[in-house]
Protein backbone atom coordinates (compact mmCIF):
# COMPACT_ATOMS: atom_id res chain seq x y z
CA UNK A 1 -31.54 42.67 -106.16
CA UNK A 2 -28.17 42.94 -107.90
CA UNK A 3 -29.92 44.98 -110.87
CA UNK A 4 -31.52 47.57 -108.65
CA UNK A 5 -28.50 48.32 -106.61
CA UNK A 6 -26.77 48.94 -110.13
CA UNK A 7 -29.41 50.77 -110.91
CA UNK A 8 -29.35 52.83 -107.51
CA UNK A 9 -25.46 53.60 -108.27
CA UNK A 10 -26.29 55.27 -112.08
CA UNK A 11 -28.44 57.32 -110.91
CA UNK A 12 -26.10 58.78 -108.11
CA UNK A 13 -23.39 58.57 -111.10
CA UNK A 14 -25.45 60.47 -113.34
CA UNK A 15 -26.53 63.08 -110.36
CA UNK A 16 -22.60 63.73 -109.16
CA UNK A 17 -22.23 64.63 -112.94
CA UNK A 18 -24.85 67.02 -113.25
CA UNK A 19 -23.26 68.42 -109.95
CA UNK A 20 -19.47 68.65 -111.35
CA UNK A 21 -21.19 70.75 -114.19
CA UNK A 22 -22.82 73.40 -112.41
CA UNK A 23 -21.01 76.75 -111.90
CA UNK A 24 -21.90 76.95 -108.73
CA UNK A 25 -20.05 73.74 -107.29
CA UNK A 26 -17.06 74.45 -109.09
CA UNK A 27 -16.67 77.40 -107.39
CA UNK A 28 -16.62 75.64 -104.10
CA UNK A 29 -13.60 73.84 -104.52
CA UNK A 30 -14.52 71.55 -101.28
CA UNK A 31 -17.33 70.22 -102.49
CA UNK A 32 -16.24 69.74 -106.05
CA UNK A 33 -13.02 67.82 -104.91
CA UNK A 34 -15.37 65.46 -102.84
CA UNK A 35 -17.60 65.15 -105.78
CA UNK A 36 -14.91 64.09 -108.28
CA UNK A 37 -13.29 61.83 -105.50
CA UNK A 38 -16.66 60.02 -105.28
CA UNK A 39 -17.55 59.83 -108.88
CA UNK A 40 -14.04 58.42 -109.10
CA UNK A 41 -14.52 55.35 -106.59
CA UNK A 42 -17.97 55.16 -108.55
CA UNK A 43 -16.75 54.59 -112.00
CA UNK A 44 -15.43 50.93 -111.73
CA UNK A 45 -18.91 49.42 -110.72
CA UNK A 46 -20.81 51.82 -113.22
CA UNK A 47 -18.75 50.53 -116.20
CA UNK A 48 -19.37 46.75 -114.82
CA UNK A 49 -22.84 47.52 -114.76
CA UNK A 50 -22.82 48.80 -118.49
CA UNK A 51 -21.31 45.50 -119.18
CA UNK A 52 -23.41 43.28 -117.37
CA UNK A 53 -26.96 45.10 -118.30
CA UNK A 54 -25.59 44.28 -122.25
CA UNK A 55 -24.70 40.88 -121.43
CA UNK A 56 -28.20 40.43 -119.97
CA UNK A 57 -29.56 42.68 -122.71
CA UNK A 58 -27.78 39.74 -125.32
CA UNK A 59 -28.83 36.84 -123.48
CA UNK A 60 -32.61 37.76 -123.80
CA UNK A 61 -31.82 38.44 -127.49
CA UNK A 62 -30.72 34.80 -127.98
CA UNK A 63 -33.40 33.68 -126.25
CA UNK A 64 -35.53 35.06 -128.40
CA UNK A 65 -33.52 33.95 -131.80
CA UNK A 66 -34.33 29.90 -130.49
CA UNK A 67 -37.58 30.13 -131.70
CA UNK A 68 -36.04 31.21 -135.11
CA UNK A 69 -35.31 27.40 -136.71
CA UNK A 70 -32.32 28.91 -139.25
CA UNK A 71 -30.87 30.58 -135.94
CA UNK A 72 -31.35 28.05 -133.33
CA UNK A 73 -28.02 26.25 -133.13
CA UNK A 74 -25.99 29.40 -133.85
CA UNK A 75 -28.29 31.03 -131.01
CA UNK A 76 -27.71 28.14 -128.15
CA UNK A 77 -23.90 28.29 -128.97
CA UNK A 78 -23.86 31.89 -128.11
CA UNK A 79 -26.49 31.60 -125.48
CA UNK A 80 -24.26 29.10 -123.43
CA UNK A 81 -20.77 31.55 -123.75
CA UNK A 82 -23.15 34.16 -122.60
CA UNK A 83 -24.39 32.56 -119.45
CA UNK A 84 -20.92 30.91 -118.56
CA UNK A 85 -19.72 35.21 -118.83
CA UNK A 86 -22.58 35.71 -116.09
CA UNK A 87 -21.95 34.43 -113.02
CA UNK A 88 -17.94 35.37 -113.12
CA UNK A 89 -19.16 39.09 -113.87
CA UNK A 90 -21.81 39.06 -111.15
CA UNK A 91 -19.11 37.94 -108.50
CA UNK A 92 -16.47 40.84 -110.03
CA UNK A 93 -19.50 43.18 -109.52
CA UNK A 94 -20.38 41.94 -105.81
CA UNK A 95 -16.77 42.27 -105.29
CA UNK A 96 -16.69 46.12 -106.10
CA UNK A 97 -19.52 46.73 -104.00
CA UNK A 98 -17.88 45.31 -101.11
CA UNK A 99 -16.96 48.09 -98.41
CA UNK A 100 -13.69 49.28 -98.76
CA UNK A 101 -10.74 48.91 -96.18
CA UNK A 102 -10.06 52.57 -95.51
CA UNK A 103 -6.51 51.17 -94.73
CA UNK A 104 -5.85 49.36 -98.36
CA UNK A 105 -4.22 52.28 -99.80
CA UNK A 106 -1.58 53.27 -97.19
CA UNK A 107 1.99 52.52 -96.28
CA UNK A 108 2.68 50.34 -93.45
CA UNK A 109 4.42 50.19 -90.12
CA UNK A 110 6.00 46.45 -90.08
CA UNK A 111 6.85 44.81 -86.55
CA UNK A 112 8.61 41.47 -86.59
CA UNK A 113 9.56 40.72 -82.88
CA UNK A 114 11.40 37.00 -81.84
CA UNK A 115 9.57 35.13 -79.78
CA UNK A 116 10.09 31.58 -78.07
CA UNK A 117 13.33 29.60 -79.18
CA UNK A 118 16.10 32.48 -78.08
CA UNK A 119 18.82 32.92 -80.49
CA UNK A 120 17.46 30.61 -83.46
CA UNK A 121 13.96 32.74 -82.42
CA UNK A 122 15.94 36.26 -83.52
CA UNK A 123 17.79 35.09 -86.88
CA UNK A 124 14.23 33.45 -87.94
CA UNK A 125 13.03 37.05 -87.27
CA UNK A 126 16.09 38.80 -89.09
CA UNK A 127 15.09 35.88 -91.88
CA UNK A 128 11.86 37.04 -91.99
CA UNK A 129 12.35 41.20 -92.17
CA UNK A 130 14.85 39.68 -95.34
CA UNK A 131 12.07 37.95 -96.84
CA UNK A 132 9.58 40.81 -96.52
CA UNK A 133 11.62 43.27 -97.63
CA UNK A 134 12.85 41.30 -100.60
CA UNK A 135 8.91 40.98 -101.34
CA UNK A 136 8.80 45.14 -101.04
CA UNK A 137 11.65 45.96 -103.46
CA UNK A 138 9.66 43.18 -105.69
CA UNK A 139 6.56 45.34 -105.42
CA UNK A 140 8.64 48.76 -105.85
CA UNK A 141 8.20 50.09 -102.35
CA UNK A 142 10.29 51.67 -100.36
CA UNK A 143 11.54 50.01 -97.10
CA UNK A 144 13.21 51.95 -94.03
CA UNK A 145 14.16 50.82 -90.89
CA UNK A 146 12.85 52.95 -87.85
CA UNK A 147 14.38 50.99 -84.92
CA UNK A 148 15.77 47.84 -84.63
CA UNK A 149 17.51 45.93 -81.40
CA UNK A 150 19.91 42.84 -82.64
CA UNK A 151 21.46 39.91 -81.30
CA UNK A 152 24.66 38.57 -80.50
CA UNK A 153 24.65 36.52 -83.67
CA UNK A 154 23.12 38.98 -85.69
CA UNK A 155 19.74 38.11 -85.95
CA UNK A 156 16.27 40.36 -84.96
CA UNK A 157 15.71 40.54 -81.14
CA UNK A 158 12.95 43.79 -82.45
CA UNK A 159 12.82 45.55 -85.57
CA UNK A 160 10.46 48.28 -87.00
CA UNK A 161 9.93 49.61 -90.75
CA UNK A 162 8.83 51.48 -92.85
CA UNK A 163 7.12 50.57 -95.71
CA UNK A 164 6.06 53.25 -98.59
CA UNK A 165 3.88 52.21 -101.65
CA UNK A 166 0.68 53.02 -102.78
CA UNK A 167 -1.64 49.95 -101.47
CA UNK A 168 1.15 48.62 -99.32
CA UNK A 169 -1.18 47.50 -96.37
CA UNK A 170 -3.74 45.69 -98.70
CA UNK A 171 -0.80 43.41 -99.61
CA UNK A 172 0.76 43.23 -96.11
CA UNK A 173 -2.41 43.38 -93.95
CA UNK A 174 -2.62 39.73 -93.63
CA UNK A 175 1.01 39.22 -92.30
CA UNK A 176 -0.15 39.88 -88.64
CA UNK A 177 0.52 36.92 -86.31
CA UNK A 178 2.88 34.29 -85.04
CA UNK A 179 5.09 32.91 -87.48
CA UNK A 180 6.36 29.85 -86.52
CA UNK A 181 9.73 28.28 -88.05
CA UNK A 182 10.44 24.34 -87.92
CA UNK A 183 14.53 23.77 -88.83
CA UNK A 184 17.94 22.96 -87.73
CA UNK A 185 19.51 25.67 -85.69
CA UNK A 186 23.50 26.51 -86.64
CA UNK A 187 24.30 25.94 -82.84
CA UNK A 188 22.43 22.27 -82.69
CA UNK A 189 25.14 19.50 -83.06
CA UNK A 190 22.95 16.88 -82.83
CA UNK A 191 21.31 17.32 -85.85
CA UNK A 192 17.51 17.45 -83.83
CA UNK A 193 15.03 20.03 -85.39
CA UNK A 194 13.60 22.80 -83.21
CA UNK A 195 10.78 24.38 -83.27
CA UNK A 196 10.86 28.47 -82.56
CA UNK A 197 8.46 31.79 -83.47
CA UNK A 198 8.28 35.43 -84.21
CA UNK A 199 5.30 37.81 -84.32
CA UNK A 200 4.64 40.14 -86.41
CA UNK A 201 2.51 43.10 -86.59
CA UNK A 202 1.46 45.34 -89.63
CA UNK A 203 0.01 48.44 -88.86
CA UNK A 204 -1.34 50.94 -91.56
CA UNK A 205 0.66 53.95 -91.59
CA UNK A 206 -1.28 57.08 -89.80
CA UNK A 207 -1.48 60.66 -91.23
CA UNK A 208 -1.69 63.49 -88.92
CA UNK A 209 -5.62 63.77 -90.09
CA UNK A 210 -5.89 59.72 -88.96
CA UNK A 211 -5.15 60.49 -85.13
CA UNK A 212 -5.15 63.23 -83.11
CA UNK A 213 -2.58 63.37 -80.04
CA UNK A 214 -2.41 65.64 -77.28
CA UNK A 215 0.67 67.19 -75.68
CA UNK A 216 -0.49 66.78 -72.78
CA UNK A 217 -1.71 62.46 -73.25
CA UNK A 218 2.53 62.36 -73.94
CA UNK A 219 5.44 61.61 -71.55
CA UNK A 220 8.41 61.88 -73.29
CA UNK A 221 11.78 60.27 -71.40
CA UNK A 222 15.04 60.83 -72.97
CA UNK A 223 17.97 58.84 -72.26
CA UNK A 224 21.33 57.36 -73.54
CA UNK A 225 21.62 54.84 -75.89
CA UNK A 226 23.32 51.64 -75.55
CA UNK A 227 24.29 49.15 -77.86
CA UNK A 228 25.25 44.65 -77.50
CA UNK A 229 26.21 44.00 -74.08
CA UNK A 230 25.22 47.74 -73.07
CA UNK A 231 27.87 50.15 -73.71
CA UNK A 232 27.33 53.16 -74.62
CA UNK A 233 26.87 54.24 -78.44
CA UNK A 234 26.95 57.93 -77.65
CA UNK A 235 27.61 60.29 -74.85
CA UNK A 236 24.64 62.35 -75.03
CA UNK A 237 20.72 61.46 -74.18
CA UNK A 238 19.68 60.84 -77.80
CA UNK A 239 17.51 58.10 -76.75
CA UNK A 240 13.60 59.02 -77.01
CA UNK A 241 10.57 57.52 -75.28
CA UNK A 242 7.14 58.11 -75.85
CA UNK A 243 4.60 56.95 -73.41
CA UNK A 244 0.89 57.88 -74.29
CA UNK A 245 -1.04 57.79 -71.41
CA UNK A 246 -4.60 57.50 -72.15
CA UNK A 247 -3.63 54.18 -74.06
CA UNK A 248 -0.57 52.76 -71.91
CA UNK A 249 1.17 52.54 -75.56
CA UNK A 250 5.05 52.98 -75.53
CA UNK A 251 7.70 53.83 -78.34
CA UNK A 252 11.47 54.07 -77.53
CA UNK A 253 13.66 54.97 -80.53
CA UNK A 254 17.73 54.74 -80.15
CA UNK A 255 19.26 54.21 -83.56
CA UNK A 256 19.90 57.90 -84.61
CA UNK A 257 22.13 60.42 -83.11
CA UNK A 258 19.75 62.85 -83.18
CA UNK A 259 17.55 63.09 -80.13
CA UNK A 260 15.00 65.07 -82.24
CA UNK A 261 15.72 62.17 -85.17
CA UNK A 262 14.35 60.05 -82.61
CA UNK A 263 11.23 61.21 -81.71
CA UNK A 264 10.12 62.05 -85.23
CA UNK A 265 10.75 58.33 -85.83
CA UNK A 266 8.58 57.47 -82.70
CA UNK A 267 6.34 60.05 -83.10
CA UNK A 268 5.96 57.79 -86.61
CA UNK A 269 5.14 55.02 -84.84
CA UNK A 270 2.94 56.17 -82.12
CA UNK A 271 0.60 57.46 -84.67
CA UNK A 272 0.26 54.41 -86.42
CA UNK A 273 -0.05 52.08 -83.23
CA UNK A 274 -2.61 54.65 -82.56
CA UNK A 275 -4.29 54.41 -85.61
CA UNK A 276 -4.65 50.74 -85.39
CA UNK A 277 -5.92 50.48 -81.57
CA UNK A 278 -8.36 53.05 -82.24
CA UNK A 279 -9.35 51.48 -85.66
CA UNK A 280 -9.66 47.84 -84.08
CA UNK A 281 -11.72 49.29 -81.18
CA UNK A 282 -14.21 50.45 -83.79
CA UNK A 283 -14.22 47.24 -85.41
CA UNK A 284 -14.74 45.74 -82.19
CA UNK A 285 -17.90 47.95 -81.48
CA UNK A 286 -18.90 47.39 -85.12
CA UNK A 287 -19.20 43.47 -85.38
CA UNK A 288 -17.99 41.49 -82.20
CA UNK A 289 -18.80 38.34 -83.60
CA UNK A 290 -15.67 38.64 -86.19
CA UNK A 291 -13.46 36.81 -84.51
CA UNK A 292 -11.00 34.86 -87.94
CA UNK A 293 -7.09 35.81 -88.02
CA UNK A 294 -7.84 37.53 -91.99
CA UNK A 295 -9.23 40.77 -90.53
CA UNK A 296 -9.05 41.00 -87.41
CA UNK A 297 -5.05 40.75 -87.76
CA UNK A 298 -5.13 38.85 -84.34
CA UNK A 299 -1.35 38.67 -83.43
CA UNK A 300 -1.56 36.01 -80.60
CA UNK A 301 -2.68 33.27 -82.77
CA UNK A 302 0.29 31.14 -84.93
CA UNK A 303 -0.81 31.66 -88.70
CA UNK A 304 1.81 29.83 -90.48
CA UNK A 305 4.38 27.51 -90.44
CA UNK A 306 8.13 27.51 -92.25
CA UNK A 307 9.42 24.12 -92.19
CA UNK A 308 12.76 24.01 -93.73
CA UNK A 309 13.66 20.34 -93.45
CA UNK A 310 10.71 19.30 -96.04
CA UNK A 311 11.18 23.08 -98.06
CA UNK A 312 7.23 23.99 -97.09
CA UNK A 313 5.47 26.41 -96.13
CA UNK A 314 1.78 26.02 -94.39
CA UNK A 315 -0.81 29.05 -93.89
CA UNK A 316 -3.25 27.69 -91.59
CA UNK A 317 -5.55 30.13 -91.96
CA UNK A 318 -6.92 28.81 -95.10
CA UNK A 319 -5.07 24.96 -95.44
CA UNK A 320 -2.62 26.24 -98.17
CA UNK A 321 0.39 24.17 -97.97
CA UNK A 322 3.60 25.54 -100.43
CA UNK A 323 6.41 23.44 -100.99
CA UNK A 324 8.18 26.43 -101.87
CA UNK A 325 9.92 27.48 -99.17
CA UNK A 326 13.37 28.75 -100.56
CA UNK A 327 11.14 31.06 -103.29
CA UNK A 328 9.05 32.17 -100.10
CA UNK A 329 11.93 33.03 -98.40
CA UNK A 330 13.42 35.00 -101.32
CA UNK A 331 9.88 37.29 -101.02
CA UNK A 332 8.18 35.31 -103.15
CA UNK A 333 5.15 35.51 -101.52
CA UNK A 334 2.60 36.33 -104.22
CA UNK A 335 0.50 32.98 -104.44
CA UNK A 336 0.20 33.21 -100.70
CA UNK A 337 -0.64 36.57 -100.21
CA UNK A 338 -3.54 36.16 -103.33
CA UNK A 339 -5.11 33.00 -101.93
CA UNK A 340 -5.47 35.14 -98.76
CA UNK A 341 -7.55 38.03 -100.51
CA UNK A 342 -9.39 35.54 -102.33
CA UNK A 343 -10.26 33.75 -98.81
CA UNK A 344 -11.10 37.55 -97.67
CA UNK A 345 -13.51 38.31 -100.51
CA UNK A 346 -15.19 34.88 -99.93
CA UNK A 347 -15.98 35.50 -96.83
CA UNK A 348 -16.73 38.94 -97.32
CA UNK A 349 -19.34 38.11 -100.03
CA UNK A 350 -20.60 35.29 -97.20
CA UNK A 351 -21.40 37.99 -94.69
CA UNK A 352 -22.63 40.28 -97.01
CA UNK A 353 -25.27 38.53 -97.91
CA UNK A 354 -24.97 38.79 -101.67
């Protein structure tokens, strides 16, 4: 099975080639850009499938050379390097064949919100936008807030971001849910541990030719902003919300001066709420029996836990338990964020079939 559909892909490799060549496509520029992107996306699993038709091509070849009694040892030695090489390059094959997340390759919209446990709830949230951003520098992207509500001690009541780096959402994507912090808060003077959450949301960043908006789906409100304890940060109504209608979804923005400022940056995140509600629905329609938190990036469900007092962290998605926690919290968060692609692929493979 795994032979013909390499063999299926060469000979659409081979056929966009002969395309790319003739005078005629060229001309079209259109065309020929679609071409080279998908002879592009096609080269990884043709050059795997060079590789794995030689390995299977040298296996047989061994096979052979056990008859041969002079040959026979150094044959079997080779034979059983050759057949441990198989199965790995099968699965790195199956992997490329995979359908790709349309989203993988785009910046993201990040969301961290406090939830239940009040003040201690907003600095875990503050804690977390520090580690995530941390984890961003780490990867070279660029991180800008869009809109952020504190407070009174400083920490995250809402905060919204930016996040700009090729294949940013691959890496983020599986971020989405409640994250749920076990510690001693600075204003407990007993000593007891409590237990408090944030959510957060990830959201792949939409281009105008992702969604389509209509004046006339928009309300926009202006008003004035406020700041802690609400006075006023500004005389004028800079303040911009967005209501789209045929959705219910809302977007206020506050932090600039600028009223216009504002509703680019909501406009910003509109788009990409958009993008995701409309891209969900599909999945929805698509395969309603995919219900796991890797995903489906369901947000109501608790998918880890910090617990500061014995330095771990737990993702109970997929059991992984990290007694890492200060690394973590520095954006650290490599070994977690692999074991959750590798859990992805697994089960990705599992449904496929393959």
């Amino acid at each position: 099975m795994l032979k013909e559909k390499l063999k299926e892909i060469e000979e659409k490799y081979s056929q966009i080639e002969a395309q790319l060549s003739d005078p005629n496509i060229i001309n079209d520029m259109e065309k020929y850009k679609n071409l080279s992107g998908e002879l592009k996306k096609l080269t990884p699993i043709v050059e795997k499938a060079k590789e794995y038709n030689e390995l299977l091509k040298q296996i047989e070849e061994n096979e052979e050379l056990l008859e041969d009694e002079e040959l026979k040892e150094l044959a079997k030695e080779e034979l059983k390097t050759l057949k441990e090489r198989l199965p790995e390059l099968e699965k790195e094959i199956k992997l490329l064949l995979l359908p790709k997340d349309e989203a993988d390759e785009k910046d993201v919209i990040l969301e961290i919100r406090a939830g239940t446990g009040g003040e201690e709830a907003a600095l875990f949230a503050a804690d977390l936008f520090r580690m995530y951003s941390r984890f961003a520098e780490k990867k070279g992207f660029k991180v800008e807030v869009l809109s952020k509500s504190l407070s009174d001690t400083g920490g995250i009541k809402e905060i919204v971001a930016e996040i700009k780096g090729k294949g940013a959402y691959s890496l983020f994507k599986h971020e989405s849910g409640t994250h749920r912090v076990q510690r001693i808060p600075i204003t407990e003077s007993q000593g007891r541990i409590h237990t408090s959450a944030a959510t957060v949301a990830v959201l792949p960043e939409a281009e105008d030719i992702d969604v389509e908006i209509k004046p006339e789906d928009l309300r926009i409100d202006v008003f004035r902003a406020s700041g802690h304890g609400g006075q006023h940060v500004n005389t004028t109504d800079s303040a911009v919300r967005i209501t789209h209608l045929p959705t219910g979804i809302v977007v206020s923005c506050q932090d600039e001066k600028s009223q216009l400022k504002n509703k680019e940056k909501a406009m910003k995140i509109l788009k990409s709420r958009l993008y995701d509600f409309y891209r969900r629905q599909k999945e929805e329609e698509i395969a309603q029996q995919r219900r796991s938190q890797i995903g489906s990036g369901d947000r109501s469900e608790r998918i880890r836990t910090y617990n500061f007092p014995q330095g771990r962290v737990t993702d109970h998605r997929i059991n992984l338990t990290l007694y890492k926690l200060d690394s973590i919290m520095e954006g650290e968060l490599d070994e977690l964020i692999e074991a959750l692609i590798v859990d992805e692929q697994a089960r990705k493979l599992k449904e496929s079939g393959m």
